[in-house]
Protein backbone atom coordinates (compact mmCIF):
# COMPACT_ATOMS: atom_id res chain seq x y z
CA UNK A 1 16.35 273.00 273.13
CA UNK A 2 17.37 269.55 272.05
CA UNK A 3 13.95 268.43 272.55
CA UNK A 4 12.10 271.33 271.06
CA UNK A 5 14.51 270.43 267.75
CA UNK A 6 13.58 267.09 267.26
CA UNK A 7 9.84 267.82 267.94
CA UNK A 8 10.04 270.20 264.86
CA UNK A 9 11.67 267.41 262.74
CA UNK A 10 9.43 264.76 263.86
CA UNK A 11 6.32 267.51 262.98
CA UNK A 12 7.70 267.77 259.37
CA UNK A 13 8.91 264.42 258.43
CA UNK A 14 5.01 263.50 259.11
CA UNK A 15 3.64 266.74 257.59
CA UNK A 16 5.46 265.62 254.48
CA UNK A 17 4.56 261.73 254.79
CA UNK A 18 0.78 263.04 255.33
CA UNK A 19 1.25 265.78 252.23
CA UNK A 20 2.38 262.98 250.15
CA UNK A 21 -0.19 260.80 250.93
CA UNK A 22 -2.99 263.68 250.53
CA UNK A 23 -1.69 264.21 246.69
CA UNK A 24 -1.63 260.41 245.83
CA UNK A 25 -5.02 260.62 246.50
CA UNK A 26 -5.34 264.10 245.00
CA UNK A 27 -4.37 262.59 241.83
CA UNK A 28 -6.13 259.13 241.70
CA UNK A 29 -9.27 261.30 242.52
CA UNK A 30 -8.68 263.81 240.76
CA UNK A 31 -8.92 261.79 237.91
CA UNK A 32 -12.25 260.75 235.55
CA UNK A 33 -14.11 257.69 235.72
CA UNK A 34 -12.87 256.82 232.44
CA UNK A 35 -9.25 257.55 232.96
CA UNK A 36 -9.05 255.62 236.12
CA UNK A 37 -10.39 252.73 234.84
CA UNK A 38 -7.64 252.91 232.34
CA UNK A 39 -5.49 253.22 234.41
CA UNK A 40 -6.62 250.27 236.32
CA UNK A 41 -6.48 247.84 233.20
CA UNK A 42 -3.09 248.86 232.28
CA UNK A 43 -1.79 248.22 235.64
CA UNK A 44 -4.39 245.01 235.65
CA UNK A 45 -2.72 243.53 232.14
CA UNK A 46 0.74 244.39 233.48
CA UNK A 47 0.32 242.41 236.61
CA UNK A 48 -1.00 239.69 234.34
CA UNK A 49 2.44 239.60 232.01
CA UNK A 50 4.10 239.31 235.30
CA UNK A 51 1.87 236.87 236.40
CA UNK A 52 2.17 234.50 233.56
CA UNK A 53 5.95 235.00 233.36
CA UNK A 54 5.98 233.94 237.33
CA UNK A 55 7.28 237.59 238.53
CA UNK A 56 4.60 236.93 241.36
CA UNK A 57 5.91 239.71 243.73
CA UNK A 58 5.66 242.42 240.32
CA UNK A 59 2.42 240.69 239.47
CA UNK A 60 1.40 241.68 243.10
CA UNK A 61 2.44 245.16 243.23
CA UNK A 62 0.87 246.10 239.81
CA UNK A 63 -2.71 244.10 241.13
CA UNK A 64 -2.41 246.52 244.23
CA UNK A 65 -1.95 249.52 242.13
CA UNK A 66 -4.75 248.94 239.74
CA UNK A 67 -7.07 248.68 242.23
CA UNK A 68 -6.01 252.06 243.80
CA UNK A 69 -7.87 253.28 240.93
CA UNK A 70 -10.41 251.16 240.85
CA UNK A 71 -10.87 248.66 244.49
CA UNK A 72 -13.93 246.72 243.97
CA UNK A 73 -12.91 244.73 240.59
CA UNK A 74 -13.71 241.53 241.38
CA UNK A 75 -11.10 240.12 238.27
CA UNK A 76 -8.29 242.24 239.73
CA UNK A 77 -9.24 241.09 243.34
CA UNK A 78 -9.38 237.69 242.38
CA UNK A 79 -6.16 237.86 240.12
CA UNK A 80 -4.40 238.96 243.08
CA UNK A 81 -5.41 236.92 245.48
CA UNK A 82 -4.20 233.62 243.19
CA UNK A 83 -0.84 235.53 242.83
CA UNK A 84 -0.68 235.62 246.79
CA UNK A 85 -1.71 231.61 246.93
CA UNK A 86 1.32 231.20 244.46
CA UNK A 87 3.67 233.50 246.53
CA UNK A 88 2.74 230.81 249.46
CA UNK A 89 1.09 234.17 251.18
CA UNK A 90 -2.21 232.33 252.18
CA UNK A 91 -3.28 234.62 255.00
CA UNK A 92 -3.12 237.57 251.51
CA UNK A 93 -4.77 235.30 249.63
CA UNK A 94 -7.49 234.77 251.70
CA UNK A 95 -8.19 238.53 252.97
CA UNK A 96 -8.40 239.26 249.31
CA UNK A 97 -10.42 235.98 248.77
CA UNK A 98 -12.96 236.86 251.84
CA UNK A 99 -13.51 240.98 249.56
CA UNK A 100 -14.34 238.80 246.42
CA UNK A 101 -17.39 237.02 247.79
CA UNK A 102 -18.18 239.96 249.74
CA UNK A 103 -18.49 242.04 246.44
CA UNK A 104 -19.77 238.79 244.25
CA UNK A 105 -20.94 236.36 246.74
CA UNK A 106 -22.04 233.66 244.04
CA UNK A 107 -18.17 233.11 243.12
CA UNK A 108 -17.56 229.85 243.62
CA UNK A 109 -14.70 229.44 241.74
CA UNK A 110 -13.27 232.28 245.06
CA UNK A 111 -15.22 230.27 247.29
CA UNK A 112 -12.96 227.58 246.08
CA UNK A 113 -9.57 229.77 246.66
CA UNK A 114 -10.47 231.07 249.73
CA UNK A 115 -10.72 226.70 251.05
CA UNK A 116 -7.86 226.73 249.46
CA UNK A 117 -6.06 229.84 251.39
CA UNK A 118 -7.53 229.05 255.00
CA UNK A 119 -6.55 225.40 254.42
CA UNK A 120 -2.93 226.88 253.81
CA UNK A 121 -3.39 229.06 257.22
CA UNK A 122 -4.18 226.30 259.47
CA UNK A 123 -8.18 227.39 259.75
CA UNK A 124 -9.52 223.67 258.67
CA UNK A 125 -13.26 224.55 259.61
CA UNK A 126 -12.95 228.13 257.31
CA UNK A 127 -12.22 225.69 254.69
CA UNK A 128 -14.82 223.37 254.89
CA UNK A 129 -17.46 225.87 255.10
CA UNK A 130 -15.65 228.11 252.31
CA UNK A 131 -15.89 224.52 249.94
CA UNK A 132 -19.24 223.92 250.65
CA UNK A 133 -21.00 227.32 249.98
CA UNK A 134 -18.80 226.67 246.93
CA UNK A 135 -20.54 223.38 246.22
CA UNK A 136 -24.13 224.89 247.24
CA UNK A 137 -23.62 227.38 244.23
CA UNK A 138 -22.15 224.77 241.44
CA UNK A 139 -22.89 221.12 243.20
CA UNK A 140 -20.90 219.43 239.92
CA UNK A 141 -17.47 219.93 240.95
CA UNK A 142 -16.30 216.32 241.59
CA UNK A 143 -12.81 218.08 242.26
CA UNK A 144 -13.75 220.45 245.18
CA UNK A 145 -15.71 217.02 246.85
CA UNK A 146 -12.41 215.07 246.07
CA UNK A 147 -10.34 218.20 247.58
CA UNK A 148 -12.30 218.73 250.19
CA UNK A 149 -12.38 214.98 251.51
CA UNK A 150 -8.32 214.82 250.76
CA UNK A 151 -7.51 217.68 252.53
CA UNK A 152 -9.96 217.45 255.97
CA UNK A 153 -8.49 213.83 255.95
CA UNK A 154 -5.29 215.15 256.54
CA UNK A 155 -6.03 217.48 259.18
């Protein structure tokens, strides 16, 4: 009986989880283009206050929220993902680095971030190669050669 008890309560406790989950989505979706996008900057410029006033953990949570409602902006992608390298969270930072040149693949200002974030997770060769598609799209950036020879150097 004991058993037959807790299999109910296990059964609703994730019926409710999964029900809860089913009418975030409801609403996000259920939503216009127009208002989600909204919804998206307001949660975008609120991670942004946070940002500047170095709440980076807020800054983080609003970032994730806007893009619930709208996941490939590539400012809100990258915004977050230079909150993460100033949390120290570079494995975050480069995940969210590695969707930005997915999505815009001539970034090489994320290029640059994502060296940046798999220098700060140990992968030295990620780096290097992240630095120089960087350079291949802007060669003039004296800083990412300088960066790039400083930091292999110290491998």
């Amino acid at each position: 009986m004991k058993t037959l008890i807790k299999g109910i309560l296990v059964f609703a406790i994730v019926s409710l989880a999964f029900i809860g989950f089913a009418n975030a989505d409801e609403k996000i979706a259920g939503l216009s283009n127009e208002a989600a996008e909204k919804k998206a900057i307001a949660h975008q410029t609120k991670g942004n206050a946070y940002d500047d006033d170095g709440k980076l953990n807020d800054a983080i949570i609003e970032y994730k929220e806007s893009l619930k409602y709208s996941p490939d902006n590539v400012d809100t992608l990258f915004n977050l993902g230079t909150a993460y390298l100033k949390a120290n969270k570079p494995q975050e930072a480069a995940s969210t680095f590695e969707k930005v040149v997915k999505i815009d693949p001539n970034d090489f200002e994320a290029y640059n971030l994502l060296g940046i974030a798999y220098r700060g997770c140990g992968k030295y060769d990620d780096a290097k190669k992240s630095w120089e598609k960087s350079l291949a799209i802007n060669p003039n950036q004296a800083k990412v050669k300088q960066m790039m020879n400083d930091k292999m150097s110290q491998k």
